[in-house]
Protein backbone atom coordinates (compact mmCIF):
# COMPACT_ATOMS: atom_id res chain seq x y z
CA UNK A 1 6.37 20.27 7.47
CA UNK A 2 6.42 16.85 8.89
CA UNK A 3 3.34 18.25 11.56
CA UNK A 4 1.60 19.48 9.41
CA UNK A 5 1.59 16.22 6.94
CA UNK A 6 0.83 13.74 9.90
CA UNK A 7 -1.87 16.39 10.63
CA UNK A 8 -3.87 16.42 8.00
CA UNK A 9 -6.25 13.12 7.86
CA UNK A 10 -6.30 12.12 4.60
CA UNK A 11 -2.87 13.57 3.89
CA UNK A 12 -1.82 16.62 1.47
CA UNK A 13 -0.56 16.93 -2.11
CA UNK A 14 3.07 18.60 -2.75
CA UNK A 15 0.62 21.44 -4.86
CA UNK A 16 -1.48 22.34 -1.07
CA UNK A 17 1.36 21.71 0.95
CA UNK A 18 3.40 24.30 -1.39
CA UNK A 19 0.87 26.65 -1.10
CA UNK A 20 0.89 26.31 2.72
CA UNK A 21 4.00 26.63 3.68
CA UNK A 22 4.74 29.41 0.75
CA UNK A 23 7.69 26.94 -0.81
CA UNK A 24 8.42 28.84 -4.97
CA UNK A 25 9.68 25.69 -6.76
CA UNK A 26 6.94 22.47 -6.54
CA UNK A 27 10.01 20.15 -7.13
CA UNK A 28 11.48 21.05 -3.67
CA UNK A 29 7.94 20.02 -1.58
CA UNK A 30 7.99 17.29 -4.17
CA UNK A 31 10.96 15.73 -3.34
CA UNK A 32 10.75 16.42 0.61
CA UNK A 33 7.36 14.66 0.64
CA UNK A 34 8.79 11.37 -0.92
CA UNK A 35 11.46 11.41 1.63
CA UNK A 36 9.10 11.32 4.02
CA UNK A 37 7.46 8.87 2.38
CA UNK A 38 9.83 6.34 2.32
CA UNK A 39 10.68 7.46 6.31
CA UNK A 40 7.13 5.83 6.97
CA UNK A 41 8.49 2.61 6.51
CA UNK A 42 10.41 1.08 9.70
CA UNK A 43 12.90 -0.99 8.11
CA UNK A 44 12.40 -3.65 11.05
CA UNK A 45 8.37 -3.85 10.92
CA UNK A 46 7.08 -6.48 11.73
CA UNK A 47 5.38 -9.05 9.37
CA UNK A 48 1.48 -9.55 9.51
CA UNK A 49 0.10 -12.77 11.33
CA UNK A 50 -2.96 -14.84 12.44
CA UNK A 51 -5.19 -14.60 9.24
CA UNK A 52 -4.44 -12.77 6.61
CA UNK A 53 -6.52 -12.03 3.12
CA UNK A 54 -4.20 -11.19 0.00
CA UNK A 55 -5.61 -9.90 -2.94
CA UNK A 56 -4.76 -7.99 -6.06
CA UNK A 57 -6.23 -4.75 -7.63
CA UNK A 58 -5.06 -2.47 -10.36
CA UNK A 59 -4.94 1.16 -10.05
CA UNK A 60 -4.77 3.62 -12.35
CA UNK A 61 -7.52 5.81 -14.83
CA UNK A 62 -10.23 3.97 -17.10
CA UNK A 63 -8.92 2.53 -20.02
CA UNK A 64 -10.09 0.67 -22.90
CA UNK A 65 -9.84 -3.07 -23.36
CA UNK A 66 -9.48 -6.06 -20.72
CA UNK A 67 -10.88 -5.40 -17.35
CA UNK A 68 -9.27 -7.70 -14.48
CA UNK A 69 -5.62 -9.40 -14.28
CA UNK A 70 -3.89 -8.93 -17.47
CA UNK A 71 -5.46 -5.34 -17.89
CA UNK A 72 -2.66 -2.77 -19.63
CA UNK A 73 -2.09 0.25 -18.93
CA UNK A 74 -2.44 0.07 -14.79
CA UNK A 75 -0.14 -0.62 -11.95
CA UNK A 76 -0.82 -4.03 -10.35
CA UNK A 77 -0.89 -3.35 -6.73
CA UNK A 78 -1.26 -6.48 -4.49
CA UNK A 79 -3.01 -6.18 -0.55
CA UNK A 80 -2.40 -7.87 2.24
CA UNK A 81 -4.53 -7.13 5.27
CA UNK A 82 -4.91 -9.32 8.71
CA UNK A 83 -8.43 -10.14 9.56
CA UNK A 84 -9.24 -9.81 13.61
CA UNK A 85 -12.63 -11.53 13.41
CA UNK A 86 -13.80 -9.64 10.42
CA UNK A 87 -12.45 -6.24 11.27
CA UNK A 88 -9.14 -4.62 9.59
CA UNK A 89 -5.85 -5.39 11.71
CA UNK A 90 -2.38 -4.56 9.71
CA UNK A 91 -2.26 -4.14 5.92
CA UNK A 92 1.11 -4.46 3.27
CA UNK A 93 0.69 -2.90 0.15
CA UNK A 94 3.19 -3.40 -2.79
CA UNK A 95 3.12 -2.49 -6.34
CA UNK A 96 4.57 -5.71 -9.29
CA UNK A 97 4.70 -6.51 -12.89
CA UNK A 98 2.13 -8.91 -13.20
CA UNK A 99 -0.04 -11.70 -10.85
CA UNK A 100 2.57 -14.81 -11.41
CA UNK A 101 3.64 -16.57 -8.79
CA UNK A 102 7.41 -14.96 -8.91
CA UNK A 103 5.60 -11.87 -7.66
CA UNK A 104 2.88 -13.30 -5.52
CA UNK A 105 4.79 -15.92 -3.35
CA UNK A 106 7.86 -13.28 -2.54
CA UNK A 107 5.00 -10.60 -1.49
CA UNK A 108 3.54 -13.26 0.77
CA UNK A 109 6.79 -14.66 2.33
CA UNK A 110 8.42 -11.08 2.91
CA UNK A 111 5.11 -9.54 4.48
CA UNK A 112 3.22 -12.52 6.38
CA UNK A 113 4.77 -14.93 9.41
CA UNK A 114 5.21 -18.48 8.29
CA UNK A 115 2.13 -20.63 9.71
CA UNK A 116 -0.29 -17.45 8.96
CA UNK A 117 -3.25 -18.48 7.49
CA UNK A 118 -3.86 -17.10 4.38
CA UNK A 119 -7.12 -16.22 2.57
CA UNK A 120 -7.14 -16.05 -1.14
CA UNK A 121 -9.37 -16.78 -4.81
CA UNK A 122 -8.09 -19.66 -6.45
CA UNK A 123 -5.97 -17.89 -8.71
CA UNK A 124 -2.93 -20.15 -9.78
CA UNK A 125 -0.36 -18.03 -8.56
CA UNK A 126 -0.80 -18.45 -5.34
CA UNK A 127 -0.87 -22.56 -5.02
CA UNK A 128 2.76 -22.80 -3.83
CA UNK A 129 1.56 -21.52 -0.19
CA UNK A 130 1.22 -24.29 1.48
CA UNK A 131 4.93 -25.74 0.39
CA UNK A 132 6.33 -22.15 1.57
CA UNK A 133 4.66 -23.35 5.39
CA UNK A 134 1.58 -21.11 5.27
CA UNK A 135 -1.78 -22.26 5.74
CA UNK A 136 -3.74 -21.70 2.60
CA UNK A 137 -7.45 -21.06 2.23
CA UNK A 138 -9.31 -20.89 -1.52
CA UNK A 139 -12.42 -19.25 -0.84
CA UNK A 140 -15.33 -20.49 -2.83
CA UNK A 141 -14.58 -19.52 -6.83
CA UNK A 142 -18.37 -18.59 -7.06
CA UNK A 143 -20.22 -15.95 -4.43
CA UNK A 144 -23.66 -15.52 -3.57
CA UNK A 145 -25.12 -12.24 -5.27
CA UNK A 146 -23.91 -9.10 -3.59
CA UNK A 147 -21.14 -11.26 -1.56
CA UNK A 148 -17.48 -10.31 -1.59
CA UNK A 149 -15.34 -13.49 -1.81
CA UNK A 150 -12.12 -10.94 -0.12
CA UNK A 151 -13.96 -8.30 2.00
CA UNK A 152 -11.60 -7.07 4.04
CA UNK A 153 -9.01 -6.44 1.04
CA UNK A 154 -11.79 -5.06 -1.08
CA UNK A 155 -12.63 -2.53 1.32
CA UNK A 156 -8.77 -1.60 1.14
CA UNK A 157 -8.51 -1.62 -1.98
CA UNK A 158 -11.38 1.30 -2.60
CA UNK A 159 -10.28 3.04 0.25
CA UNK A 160 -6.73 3.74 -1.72
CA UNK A 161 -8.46 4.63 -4.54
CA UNK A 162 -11.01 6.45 -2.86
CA UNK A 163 -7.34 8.53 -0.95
CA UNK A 164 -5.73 8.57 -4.73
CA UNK A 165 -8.32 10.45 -6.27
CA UNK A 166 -9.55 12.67 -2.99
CA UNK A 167 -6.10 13.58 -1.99
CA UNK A 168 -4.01 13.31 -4.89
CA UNK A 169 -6.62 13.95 -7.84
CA UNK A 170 -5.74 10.62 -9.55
CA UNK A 171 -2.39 12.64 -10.45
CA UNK A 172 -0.27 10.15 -9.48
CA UNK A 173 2.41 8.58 -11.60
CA UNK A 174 2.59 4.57 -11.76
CA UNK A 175 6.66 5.02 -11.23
CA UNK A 176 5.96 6.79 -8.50
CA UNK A 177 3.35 4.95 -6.99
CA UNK A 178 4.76 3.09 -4.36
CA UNK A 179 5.88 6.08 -2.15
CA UNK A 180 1.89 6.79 -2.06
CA UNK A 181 1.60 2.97 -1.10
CA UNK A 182 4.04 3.67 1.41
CA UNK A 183 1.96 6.61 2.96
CA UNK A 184 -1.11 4.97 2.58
CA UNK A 185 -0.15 1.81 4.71
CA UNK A 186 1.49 4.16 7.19
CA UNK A 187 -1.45 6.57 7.54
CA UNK A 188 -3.85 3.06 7.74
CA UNK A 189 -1.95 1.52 9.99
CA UNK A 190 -2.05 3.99 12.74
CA UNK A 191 -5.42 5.00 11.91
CA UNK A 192 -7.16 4.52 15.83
CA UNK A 193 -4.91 6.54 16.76
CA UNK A 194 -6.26 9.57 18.64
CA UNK A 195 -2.56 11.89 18.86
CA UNK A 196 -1.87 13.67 16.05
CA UNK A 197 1.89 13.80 18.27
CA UNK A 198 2.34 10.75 18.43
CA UNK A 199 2.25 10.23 14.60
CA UNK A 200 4.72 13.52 15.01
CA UNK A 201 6.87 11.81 17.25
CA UNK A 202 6.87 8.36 15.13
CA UNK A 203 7.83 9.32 12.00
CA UNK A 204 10.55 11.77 13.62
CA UNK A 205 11.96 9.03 14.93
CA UNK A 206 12.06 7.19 11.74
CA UNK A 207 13.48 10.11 9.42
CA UNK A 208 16.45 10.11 11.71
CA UNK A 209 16.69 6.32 11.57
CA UNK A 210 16.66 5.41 7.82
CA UNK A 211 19.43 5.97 5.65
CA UNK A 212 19.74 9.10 3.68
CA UNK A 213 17.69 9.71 0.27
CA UNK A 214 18.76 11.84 -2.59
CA UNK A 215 16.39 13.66 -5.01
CA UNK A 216 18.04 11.81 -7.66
CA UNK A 217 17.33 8.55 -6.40
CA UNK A 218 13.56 9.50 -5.90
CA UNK A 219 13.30 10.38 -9.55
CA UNK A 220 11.61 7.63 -12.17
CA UNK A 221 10.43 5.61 -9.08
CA UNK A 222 11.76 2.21 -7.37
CA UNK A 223 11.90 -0.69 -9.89
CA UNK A 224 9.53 -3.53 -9.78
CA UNK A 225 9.85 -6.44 -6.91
């Protein structure tokens, strides 16, 4: 099972990998996927550095009403994604209750080395950066037409959407969505990487390293940060 998840590109859905591997009850592929999920995350990773853009999108189907922060009805997922000289390095990917700066600041701090620079809009909940001992950049409120003010966290953010709809079919539920965060950033991550085995190997290793998960515990999601 675990070979034939890390071999797959973009991934498989408990409904195709049920099918493949001729599994009667969807719950049991189900559950074994988010176990895996939440194996892709090395409890001692380490944090992003250098320069770093953060950003926020929400995910989740159209819906009527406000468009942007404060839309209802969506998960809030916020990005963080080193920049090597305009190129993707490392992204974090977390899901929270709103944009305030009790969410933003925490994300930040737990995901980013101190003294990072960090690249964001001028959005109020991030102004307490500097005081935490980052270096904080405001790009310009207002962009030249066609310019993204974020690129490199833009480009993330359709790429999980782009994997959430391809992959998944958009059937994903917003308890639930941080195990597909989890898989996302680990599949991203290691995405130059030319041996399928070595993804094998790697998230072997990290099954047998994190602490045991029960169904139960997988059911109705993590709460928010």
């Amino acid at each position: 099972m675990i070979w034939y998840v890390v071999s797959q590109k973009n991934g498989v859905s408990a409904l195709g990998l049920q099918r493949t591997l001729g599994f009667q009850r969807y719950e049991t592929i189900w559950i074994m996927l988010h176990k895996l999920r939440i194996a892709m995350v090395r409890p001692d990773r380490k944090r992003l550095s250098s320069v770093v853009e953060v950003d926020e999108t929400y995910v989740g189907g159209k819906r009527p009403g406000k468009r942007g922060r404060g839309a209802s009805g969506k998960s809030l997922v916020l990005i963080a994604v080193e920049d090597k000289e305009n190129h993707f390095g490392r992204i974090r990917l977390q899901r929270v209750l709103n944009a305030s700066g009790a969410n933003l600041i925490p994300f930040v701090k737990e995901n980013v080395e101190p003294g990072s620079t960090v690249r964001t809009d001028d959005w109020s909940g991030y102004t307490g950066l500097t005081s935490e001992g980052y270096q904080h950049i405001v790009v310009c409120e207002f962009a030249n037409v066609g310019k993204t003010l974020l690129p490199l966290a833009h480009r993330v953010a359709a790429l999980l959407k782009r994997w959430l709809l391809g992959t998944h079919q958009g059937a994903v539920h917003s308890s639930h969505l941080d195990y597909y965060l989890d898989e996302f950033t680990f599949r991203f991550n290691r995405r130059t990487s030319r041996s399928r085995g070595k993804l094998f190997y790697r998230l072997l290793q990290q099954a047998v390293n994190v602490k045991p998960v029960k169904g139960q515990d997988i059911r109705g999601g993590r709460i928010y940060s």
